[in-house]
C-alpha atoms as a PDB file:
ATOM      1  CA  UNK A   1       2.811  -3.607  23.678  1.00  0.00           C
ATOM      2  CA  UNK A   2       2.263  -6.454  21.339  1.00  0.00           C
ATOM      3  CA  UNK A   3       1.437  -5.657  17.859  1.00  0.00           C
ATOM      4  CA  UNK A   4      -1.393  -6.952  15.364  1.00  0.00           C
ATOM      5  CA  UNK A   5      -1.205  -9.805  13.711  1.00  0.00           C
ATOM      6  CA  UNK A   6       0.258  -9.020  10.256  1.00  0.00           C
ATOM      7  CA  UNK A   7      -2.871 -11.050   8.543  1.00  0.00           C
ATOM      8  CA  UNK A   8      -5.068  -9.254  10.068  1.00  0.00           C
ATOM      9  CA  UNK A   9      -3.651  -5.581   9.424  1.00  0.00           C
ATOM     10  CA  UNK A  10      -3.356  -6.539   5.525  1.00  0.00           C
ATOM     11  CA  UNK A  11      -6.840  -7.682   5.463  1.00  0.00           C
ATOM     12  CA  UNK A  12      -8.305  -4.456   7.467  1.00  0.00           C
ATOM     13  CA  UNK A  13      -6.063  -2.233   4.829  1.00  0.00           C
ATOM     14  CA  UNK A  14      -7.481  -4.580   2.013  1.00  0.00           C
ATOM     15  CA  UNK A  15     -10.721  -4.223   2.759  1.00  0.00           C
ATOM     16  CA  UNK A  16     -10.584  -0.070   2.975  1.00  0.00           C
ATOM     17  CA  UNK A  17      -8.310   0.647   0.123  1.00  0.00           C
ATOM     18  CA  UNK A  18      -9.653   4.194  -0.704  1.00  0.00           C
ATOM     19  CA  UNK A  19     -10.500   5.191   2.771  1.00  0.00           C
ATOM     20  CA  UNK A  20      -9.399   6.948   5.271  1.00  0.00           C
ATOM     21  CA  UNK A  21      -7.466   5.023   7.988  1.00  0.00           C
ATOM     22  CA  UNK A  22      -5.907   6.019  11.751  1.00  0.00           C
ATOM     23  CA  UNK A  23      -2.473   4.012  12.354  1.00  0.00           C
ATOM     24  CA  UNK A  24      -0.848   3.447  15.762  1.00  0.00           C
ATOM     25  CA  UNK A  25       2.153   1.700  15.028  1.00  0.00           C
ATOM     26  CA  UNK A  26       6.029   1.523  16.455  1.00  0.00           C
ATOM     27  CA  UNK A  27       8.691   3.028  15.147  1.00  0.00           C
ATOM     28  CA  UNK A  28      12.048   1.311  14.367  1.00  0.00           C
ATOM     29  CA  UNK A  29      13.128   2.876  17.686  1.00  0.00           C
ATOM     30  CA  UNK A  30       9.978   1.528  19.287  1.00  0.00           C
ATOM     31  CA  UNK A  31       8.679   4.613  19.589  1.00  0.00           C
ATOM     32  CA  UNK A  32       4.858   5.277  19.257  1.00  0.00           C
ATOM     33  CA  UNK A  33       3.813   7.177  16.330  1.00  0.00           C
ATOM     34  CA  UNK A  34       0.338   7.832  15.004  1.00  0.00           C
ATOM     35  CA  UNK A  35      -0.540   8.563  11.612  1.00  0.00           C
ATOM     36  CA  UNK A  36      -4.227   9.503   9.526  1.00  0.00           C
ATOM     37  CA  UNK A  37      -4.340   9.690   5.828  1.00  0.00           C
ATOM     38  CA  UNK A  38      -5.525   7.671   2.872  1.00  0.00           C
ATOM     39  CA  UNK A  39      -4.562   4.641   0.962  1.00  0.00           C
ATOM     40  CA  UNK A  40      -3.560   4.005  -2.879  1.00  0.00           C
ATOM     41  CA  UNK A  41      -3.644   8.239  -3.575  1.00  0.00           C
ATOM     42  CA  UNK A  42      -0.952   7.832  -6.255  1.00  0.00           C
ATOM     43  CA  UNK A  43      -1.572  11.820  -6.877  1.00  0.00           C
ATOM     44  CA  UNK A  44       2.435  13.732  -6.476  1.00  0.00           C
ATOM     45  CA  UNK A  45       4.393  10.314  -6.551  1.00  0.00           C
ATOM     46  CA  UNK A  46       6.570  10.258  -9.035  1.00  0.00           C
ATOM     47  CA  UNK A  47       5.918   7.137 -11.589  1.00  0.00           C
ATOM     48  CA  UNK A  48       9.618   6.952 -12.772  1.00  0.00           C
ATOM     49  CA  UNK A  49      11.141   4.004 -12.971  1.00  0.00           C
ATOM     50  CA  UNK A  50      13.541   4.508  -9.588  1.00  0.00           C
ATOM     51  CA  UNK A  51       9.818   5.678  -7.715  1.00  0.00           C
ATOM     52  CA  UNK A  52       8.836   2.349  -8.655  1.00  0.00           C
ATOM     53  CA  UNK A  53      11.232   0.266  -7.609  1.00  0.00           C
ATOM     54  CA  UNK A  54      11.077   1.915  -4.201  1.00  0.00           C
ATOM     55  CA  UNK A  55       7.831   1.500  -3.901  1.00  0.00           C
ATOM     56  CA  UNK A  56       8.127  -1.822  -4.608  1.00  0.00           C
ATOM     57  CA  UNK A  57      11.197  -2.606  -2.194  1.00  0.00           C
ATOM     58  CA  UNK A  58       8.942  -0.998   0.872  1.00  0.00           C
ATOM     59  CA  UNK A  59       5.963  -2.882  -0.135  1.00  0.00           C
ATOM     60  CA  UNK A  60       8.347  -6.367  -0.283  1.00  0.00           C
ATOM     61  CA  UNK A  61       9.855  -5.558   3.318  1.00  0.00           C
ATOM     62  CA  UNK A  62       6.064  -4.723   4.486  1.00  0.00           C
ATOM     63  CA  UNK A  63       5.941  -1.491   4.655  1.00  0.00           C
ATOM     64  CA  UNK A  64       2.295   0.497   3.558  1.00  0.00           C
ATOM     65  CA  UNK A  65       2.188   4.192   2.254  1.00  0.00           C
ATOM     66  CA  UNK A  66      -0.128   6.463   3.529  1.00  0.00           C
ATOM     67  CA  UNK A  67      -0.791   9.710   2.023  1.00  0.00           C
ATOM     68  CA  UNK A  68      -1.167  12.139   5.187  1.00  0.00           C
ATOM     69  CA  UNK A  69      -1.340  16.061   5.306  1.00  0.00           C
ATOM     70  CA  UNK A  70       2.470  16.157   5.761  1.00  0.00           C
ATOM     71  CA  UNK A  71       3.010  13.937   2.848  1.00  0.00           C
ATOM     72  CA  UNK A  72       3.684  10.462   2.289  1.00  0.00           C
ATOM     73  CA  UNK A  73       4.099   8.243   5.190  1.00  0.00           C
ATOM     74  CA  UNK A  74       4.902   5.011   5.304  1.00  0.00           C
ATOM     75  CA  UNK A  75       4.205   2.655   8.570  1.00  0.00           C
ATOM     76  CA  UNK A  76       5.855  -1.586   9.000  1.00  0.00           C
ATOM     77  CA  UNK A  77       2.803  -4.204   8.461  1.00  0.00           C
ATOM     78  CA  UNK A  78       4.600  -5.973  11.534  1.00  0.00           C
ATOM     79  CA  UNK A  79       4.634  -3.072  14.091  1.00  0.00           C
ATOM     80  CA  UNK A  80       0.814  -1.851  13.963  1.00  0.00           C
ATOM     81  CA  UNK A  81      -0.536  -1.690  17.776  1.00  0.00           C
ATOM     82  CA  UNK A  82      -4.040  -0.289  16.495  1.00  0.00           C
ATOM     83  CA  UNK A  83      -6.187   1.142  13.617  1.00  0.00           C
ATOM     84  CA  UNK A  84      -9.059   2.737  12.991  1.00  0.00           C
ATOM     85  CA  UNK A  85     -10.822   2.737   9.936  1.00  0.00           C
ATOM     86  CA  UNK A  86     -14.723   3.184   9.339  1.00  0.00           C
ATOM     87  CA  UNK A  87     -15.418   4.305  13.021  1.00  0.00           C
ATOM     88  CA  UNK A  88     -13.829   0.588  13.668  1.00  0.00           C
ATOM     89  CA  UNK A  89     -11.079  -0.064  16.020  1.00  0.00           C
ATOM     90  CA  UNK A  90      -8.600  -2.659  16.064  1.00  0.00           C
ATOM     91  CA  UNK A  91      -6.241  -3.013  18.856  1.00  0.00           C
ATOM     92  CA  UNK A  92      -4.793  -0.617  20.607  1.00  0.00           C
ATOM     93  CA  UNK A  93      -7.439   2.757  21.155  1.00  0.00           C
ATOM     94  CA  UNK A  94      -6.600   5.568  19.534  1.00  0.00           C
END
């Protein structure tokens, strides 16, 4: 399974910043995991100071939060195998 180019997954999650979005993607044990949930919903996250800075350490290692029904999620910019956003699919079906 070879995953998405990295470009290409930050410019599909660019482009659909408030929308819904479907994530295949590997797990650090290579597992297969798929998420669905929304980008950017900063609603429950706690904007203390140590919320921040972990926020900001996952987005530096590449890592995007996704706000699903079981909470926030977060998924590696380097291990997507597909996405679906706005009926569109990239990679890997779904």
């Amino acid at each position: 399974i070879m995953p998405l180019d990295k470009t290409e997954v930050s410019n599909v999650i660019a482009d659909n910043l408030n929308g819904f979005i479907t994530v295949k993607f590997l797990t650090k044990t290579d597992e297969e995991r798929v998420y669905n949930g929304r980008m950017n919903v900063q609603k429950g996250l706690k904007g203390n100071e140590r919320g921040r800075i972990a926020a900001e350490a996952l987005r530096s290692n590449g890592y995007v939060t996704l706000k699903t029904s079981k909470g926030y999620k977060c998924f590696n910019l380097d291990k997507v195998i597909g996405m679906k956003v706005n009926g569109e699919t990239y990679g890997e079906e779904l």
